[in-house]
PDB file of N, CA and C in Angstrom:
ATOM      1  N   UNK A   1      12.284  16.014  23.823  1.00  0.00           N
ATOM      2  CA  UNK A   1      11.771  16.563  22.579  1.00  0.00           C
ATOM      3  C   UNK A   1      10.397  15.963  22.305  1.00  0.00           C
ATOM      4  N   UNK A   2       9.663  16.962  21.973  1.00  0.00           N
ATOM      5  CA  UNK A   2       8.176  16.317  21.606  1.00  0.00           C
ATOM      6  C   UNK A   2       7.921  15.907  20.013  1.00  0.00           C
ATOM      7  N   UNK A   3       7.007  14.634  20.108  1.00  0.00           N
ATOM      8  CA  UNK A   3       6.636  14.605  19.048  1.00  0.00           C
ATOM      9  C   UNK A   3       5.658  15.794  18.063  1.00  0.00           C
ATOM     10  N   UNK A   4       5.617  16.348  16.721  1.00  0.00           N
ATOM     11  CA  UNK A   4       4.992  16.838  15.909  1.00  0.00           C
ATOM     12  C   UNK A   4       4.244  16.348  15.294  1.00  0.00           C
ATOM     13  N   UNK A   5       3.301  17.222  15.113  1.00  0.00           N
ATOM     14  CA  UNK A   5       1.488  16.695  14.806  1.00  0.00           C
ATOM     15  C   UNK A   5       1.058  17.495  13.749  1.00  0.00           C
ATOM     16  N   UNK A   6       0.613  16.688  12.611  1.00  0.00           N
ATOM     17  CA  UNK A   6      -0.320  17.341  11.904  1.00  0.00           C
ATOM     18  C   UNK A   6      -1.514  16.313  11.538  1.00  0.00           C
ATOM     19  N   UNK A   7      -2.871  16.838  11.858  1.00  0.00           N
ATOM     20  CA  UNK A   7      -3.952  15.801  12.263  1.00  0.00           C
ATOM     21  C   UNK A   7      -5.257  16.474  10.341  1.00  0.00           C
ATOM     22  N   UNK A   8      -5.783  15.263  10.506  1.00  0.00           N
ATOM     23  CA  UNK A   8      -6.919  15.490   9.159  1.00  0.00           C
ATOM     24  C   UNK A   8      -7.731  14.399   9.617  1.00  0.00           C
ATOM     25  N   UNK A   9      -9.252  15.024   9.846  1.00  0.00           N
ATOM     26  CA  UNK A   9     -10.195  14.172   9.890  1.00  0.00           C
ATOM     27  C   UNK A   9     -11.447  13.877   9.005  1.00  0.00           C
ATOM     28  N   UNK A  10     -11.672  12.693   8.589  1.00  0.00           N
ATOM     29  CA  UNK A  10     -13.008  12.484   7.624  1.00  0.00           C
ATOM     30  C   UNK A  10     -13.625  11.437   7.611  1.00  0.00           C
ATOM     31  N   UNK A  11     -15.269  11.881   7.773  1.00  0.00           N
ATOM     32  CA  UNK A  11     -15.771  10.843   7.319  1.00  0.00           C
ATOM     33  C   UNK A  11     -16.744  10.406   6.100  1.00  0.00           C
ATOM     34  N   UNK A  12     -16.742   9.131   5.995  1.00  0.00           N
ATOM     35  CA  UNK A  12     -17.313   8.692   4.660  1.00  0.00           C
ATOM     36  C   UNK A  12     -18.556   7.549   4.730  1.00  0.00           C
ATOM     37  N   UNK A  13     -19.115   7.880   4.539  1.00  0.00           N
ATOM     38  CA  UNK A  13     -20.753   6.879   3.992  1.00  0.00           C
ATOM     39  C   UNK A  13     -20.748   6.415   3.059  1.00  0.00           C
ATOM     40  N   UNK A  14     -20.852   4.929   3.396  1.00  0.00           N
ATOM     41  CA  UNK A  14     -21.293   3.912   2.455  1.00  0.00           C
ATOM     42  C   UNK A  14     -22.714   2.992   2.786  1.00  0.00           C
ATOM     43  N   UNK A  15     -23.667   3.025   1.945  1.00  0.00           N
ATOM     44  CA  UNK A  15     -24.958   2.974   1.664  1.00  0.00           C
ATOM     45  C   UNK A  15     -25.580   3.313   3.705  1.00  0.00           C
ATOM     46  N   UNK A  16     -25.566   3.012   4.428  1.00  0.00           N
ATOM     47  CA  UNK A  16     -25.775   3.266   5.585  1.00  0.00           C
ATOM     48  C   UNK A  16     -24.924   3.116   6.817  1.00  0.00           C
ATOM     49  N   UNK A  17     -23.337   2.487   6.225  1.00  0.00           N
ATOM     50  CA  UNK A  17     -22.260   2.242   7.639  1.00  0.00           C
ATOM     51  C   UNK A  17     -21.742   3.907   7.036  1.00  0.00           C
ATOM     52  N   UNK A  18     -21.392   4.040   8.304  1.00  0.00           N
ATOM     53  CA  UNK A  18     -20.266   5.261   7.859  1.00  0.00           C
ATOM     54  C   UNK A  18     -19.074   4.924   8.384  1.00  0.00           C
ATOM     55  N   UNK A  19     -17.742   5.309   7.949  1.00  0.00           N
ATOM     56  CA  UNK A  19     -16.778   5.131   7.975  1.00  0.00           C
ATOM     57  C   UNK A  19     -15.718   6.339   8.681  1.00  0.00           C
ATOM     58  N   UNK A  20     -14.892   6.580   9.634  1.00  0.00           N
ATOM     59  CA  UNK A  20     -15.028   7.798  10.114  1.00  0.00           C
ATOM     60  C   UNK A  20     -12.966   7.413   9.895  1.00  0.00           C
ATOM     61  N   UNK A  21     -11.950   8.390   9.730  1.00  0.00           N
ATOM     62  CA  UNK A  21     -11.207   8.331   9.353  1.00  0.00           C
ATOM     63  C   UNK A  21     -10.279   9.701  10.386  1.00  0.00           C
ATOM     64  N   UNK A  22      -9.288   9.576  11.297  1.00  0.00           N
ATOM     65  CA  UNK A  22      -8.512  10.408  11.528  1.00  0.00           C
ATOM     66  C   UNK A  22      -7.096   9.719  11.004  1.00  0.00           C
ATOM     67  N   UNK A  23      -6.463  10.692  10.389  1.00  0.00           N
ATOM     68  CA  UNK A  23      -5.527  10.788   9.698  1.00  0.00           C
ATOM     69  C   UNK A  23      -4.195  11.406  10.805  1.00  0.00           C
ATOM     70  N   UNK A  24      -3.361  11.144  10.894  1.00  0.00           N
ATOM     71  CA  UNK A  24      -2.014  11.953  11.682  1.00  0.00           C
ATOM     72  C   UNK A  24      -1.038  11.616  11.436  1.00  0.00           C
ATOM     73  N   UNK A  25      -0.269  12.302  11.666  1.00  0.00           N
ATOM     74  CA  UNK A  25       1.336  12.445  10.725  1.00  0.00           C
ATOM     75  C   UNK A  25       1.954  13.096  12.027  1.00  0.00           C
ATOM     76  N   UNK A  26       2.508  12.348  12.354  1.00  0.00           N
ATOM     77  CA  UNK A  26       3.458  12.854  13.333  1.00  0.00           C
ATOM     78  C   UNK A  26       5.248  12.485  13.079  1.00  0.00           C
ATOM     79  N   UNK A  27       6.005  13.432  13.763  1.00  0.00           N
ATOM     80  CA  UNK A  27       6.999  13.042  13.718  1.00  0.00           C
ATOM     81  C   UNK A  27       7.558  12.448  15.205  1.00  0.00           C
ATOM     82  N   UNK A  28       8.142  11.353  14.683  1.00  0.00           N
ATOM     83  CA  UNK A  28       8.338  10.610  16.012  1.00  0.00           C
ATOM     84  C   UNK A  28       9.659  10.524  16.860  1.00  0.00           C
ATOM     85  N   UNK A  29       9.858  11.070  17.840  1.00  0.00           N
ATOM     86  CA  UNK A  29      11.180  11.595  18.484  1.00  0.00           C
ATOM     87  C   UNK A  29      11.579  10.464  20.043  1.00  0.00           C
ATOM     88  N   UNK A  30      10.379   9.896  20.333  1.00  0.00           N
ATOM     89  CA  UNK A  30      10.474   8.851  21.235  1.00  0.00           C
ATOM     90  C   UNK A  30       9.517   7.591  21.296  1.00  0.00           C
ATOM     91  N   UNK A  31      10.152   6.599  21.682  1.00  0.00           N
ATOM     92  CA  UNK A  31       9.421   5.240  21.034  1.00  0.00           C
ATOM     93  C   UNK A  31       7.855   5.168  21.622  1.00  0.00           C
ATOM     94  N   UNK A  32       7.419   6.037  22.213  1.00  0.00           N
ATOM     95  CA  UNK A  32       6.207   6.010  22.683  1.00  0.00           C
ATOM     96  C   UNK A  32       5.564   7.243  21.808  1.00  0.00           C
ATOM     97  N   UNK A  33       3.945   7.175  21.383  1.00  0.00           N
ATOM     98  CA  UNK A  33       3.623   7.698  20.823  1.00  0.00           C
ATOM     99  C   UNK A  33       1.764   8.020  21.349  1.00  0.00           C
ATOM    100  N   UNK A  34       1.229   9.224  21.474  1.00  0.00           N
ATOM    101  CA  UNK A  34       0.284   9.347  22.214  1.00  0.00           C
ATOM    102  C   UNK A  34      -0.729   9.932  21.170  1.00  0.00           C
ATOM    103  N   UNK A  35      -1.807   8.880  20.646  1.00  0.00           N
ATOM    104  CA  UNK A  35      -2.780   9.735  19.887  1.00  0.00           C
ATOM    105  C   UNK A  35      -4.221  10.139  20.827  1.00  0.00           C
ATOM    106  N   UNK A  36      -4.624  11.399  19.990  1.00  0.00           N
ATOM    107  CA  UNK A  36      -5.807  11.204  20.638  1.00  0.00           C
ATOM    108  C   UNK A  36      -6.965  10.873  20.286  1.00  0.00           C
ATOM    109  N   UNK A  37      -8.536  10.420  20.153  1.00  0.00           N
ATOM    110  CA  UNK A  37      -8.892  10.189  19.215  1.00  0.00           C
ATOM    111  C   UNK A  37     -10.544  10.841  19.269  1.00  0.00           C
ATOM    112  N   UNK A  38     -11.297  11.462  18.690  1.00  0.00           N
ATOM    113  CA  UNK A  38     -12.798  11.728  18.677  1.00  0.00           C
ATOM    114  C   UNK A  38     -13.567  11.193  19.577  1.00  0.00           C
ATOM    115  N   UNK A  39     -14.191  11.609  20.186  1.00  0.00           N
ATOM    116  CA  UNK A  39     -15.551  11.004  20.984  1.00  0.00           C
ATOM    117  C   UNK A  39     -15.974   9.733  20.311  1.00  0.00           C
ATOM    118  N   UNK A  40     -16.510  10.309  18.795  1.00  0.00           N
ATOM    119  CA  UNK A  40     -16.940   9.299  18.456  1.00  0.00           C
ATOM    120  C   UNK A  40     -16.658   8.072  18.309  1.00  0.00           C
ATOM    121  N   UNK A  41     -15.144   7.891  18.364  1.00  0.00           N
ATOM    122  CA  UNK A  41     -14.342   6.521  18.302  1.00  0.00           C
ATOM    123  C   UNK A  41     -14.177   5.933  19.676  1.00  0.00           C
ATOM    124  N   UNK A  42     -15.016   6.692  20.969  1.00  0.00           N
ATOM    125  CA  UNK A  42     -14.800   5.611  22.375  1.00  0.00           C
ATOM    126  C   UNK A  42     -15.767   4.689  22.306  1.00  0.00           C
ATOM    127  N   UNK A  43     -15.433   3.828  22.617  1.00  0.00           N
ATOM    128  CA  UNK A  43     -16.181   2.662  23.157  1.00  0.00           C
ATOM    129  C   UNK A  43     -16.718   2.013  21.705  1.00  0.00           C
ATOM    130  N   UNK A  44     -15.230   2.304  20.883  1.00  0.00           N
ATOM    131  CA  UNK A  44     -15.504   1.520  19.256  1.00  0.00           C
ATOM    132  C   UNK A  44     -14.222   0.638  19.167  1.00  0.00           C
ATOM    133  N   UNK A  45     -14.167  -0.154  18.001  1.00  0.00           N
ATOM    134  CA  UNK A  45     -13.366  -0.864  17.918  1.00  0.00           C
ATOM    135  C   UNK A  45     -12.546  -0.030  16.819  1.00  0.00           C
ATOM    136  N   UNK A  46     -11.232   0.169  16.477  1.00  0.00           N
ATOM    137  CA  UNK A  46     -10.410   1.070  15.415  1.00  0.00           C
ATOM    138  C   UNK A  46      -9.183   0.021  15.150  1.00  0.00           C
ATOM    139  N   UNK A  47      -8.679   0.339  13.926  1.00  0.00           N
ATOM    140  CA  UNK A  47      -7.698  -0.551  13.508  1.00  0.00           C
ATOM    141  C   UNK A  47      -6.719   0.856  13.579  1.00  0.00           C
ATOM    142  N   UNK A  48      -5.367   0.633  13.679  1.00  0.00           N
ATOM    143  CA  UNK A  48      -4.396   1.432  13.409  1.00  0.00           C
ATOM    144  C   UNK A  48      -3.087   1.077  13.244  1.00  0.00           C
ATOM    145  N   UNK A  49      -2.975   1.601  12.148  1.00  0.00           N
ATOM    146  CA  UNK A  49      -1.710   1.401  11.492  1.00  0.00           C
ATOM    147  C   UNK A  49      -0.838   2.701  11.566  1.00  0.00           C
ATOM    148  N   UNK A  50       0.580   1.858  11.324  1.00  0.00           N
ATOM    149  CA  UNK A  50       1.911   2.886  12.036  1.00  0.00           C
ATOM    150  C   UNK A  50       2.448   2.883  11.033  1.00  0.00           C
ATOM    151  N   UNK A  51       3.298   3.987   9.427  1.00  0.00           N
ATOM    152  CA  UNK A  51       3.539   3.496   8.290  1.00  0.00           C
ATOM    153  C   UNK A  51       4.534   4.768   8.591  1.00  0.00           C
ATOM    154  N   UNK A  52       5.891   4.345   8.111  1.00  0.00           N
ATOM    155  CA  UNK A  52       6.937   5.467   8.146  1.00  0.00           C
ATOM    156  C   UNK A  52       6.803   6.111   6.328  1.00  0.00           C
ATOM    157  N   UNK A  53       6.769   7.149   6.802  1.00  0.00           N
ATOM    158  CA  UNK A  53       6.713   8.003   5.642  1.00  0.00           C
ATOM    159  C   UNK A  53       8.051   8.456   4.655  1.00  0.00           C
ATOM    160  N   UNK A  54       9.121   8.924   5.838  1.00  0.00           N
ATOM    161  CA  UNK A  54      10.253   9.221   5.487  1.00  0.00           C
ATOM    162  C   UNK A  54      11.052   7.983   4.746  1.00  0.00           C
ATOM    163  N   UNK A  55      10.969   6.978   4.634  1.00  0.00           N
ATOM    164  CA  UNK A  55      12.194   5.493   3.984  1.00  0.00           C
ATOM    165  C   UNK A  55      12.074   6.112   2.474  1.00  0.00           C
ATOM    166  N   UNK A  56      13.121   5.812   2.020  1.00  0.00           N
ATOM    167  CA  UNK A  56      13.490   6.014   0.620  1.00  0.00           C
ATOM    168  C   UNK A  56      12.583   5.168  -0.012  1.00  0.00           C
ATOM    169  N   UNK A  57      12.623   5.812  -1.500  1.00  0.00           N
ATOM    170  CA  UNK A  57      11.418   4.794  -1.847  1.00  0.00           C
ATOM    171  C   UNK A  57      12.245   3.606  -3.224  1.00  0.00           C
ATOM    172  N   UNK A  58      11.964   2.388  -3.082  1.00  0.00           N
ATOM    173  CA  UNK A  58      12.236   1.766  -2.959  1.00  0.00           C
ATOM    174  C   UNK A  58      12.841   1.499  -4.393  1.00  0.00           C
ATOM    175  N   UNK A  59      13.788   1.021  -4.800  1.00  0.00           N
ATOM    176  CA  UNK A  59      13.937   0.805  -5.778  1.00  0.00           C
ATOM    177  C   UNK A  59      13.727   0.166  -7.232  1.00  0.00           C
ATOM    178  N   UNK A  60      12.462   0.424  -7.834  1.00  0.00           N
ATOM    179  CA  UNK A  60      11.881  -0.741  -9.031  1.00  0.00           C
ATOM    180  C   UNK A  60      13.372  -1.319  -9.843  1.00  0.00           C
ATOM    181  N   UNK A  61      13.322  -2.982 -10.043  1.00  0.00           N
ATOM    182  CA  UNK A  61      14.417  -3.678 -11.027  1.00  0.00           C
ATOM    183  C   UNK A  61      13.825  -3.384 -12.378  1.00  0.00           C
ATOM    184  N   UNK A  62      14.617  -2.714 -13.019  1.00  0.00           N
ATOM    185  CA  UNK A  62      13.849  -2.348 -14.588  1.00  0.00           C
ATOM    186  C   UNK A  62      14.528  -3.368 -15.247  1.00  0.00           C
ATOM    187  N   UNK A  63      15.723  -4.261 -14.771  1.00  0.00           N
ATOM    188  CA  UNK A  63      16.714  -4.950 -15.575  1.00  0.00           C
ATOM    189  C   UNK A  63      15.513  -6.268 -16.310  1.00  0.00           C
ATOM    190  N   UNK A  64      15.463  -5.827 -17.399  1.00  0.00           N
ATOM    191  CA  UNK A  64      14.798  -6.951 -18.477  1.00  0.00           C
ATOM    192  C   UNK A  64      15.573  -8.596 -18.263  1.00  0.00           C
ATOM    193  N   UNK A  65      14.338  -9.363 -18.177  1.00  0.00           N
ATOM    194  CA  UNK A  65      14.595 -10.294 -17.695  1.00  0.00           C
ATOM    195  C   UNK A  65      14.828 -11.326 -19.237  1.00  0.00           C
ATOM    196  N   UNK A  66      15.534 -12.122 -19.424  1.00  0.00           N
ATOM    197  CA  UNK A  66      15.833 -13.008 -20.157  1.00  0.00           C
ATOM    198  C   UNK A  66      15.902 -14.537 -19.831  1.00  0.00           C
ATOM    199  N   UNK A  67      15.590 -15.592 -20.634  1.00  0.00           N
ATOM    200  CA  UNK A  67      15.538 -16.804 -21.093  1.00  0.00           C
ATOM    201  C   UNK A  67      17.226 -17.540 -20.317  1.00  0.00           C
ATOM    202  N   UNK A  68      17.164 -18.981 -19.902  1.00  0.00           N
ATOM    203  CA  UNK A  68      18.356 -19.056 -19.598  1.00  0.00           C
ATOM    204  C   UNK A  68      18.868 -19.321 -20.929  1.00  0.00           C
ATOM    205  N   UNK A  69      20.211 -19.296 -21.010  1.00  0.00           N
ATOM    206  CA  UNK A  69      21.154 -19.201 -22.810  1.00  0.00           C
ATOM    207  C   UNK A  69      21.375 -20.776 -23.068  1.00  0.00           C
ATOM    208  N   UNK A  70      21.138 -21.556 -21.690  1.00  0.00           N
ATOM    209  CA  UNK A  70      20.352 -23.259 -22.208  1.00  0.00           C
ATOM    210  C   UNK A  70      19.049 -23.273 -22.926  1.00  0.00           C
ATOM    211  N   UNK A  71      18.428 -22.197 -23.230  1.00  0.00           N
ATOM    212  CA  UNK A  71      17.139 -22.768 -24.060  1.00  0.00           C
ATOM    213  C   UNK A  71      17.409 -22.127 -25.169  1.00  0.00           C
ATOM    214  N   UNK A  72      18.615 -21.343 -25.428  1.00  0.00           N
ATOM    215  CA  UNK A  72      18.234 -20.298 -26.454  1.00  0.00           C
ATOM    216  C   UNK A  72      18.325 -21.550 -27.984  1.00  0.00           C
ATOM    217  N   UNK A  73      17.279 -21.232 -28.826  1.00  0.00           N
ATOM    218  CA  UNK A  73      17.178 -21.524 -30.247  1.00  0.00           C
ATOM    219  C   UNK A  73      16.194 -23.206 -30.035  1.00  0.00           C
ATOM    220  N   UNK A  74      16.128 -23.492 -28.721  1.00  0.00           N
ATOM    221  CA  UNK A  74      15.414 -24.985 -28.815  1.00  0.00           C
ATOM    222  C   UNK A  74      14.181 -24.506 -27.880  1.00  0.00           C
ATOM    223  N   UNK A  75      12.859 -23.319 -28.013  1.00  0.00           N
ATOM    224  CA  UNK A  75      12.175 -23.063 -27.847  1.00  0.00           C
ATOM    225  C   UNK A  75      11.249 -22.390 -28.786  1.00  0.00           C
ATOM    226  N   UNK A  76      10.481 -22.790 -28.902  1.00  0.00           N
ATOM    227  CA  UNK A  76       9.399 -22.548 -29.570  1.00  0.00           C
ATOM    228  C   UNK A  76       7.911 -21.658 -29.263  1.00  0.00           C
ATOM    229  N   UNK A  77       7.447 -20.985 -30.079  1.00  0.00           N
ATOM    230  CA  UNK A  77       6.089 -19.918 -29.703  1.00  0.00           C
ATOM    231  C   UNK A  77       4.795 -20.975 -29.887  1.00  0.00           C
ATOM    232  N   UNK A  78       4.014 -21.430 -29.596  1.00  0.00           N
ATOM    233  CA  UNK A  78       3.123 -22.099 -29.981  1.00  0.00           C
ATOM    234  C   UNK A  78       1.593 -21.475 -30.054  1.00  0.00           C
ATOM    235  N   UNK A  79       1.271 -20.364 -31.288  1.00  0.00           N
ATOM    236  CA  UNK A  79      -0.131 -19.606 -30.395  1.00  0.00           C
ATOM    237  C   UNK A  79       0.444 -18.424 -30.037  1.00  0.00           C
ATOM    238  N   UNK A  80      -0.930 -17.659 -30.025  1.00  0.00           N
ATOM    239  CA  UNK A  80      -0.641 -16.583 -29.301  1.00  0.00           C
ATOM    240  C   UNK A  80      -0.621 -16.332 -27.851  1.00  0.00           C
ATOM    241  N   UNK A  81       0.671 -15.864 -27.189  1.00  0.00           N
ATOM    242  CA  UNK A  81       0.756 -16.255 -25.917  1.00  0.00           C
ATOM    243  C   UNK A  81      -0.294 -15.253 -24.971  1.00  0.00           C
ATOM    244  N   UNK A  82      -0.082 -13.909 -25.777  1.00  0.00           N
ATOM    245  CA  UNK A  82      -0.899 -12.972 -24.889  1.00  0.00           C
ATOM    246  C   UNK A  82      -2.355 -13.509 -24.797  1.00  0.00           C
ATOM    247  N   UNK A  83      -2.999 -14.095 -26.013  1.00  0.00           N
ATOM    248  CA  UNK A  83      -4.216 -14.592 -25.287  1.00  0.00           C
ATOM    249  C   UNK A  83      -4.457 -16.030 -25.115  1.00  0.00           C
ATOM    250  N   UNK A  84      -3.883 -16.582 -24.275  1.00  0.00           N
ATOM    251  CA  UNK A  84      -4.067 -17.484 -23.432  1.00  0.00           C
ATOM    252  C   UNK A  84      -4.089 -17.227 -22.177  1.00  0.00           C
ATOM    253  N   UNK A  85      -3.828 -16.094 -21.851  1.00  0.00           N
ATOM    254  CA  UNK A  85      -3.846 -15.574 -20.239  1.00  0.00           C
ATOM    255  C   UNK A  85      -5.511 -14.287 -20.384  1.00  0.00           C
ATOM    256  N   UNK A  86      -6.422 -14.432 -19.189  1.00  0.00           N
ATOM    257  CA  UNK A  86      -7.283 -13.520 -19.578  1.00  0.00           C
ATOM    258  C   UNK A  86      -6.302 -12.083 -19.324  1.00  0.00           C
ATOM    259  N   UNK A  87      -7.038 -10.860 -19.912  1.00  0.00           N
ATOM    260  CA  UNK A  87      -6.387  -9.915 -20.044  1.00  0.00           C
ATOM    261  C   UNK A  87      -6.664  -9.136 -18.497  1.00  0.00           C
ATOM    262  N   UNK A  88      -7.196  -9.478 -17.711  1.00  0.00           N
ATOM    263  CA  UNK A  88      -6.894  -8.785 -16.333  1.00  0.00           C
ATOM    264  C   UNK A  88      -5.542  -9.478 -15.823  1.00  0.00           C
ATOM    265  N   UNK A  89      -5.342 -10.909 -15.988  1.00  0.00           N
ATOM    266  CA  UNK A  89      -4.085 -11.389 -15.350  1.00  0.00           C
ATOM    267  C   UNK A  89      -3.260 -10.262 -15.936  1.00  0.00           C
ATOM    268  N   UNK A  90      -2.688  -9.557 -17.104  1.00  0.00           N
ATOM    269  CA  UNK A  90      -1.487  -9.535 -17.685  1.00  0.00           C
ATOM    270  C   UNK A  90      -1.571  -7.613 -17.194  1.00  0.00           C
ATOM    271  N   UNK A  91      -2.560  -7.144 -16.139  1.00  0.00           N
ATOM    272  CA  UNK A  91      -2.478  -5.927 -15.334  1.00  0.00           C
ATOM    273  C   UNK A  91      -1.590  -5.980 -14.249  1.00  0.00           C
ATOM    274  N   UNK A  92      -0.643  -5.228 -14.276  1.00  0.00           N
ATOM    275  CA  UNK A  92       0.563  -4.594 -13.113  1.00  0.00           C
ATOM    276  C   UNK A  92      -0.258  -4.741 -11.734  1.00  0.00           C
ATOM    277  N   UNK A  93       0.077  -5.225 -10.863  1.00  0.00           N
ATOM    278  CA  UNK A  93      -0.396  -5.163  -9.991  1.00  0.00           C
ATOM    279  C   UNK A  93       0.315  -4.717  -8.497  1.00  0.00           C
ATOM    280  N   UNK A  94       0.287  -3.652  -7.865  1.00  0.00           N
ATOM    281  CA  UNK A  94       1.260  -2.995  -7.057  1.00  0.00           C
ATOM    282  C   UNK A  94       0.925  -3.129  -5.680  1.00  0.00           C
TER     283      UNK A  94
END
């Protein structure tokens, strides 16, 4: 059985490097996998990454986190907590 291909290519300029981008999505049916790649990418150096698409996606813990019930009532607020941290720390970061 052969692997399936769907290919997207682009490139992008930044102030004078350009950045050249093939994209492929294949489906993978045997542990060997054969890309091909632009002219322009022989005798270049390319990074490539292998990222499964299909895995379930993953489950976020929404379960609200709480204090252990050893501190409860012998803790104290001192200040405002939100600004003591700058406000980029307290951005989600994924």
């Amino acid at each position: 059985m052969e692997n399936s291909i769907s290919e997207v290519s682009i490139t992008l300029t930044f102030e004078t490097k350009i950045m050249q981008i093939q994209r492929t999505i294949q489906t993978v049916n045997t542990p060997q996998l054969l890309v091909e790649v632009p002219d322009s990418f022989v005798h270049r150096q390319v990074e490539i990454l292998i990222i499964t698409l299909d895995d379930a996606t993953p489950q976020l813990n929404n379960k609200r986190r709480s204090p252990p019930s050893q501190l409860a009532g012998r803790v104290k607020e001192l200040g405002d907590v939100m600004a003591s941290v700058p406000v980029e720390d307290w951005v989600q970061q994924s």
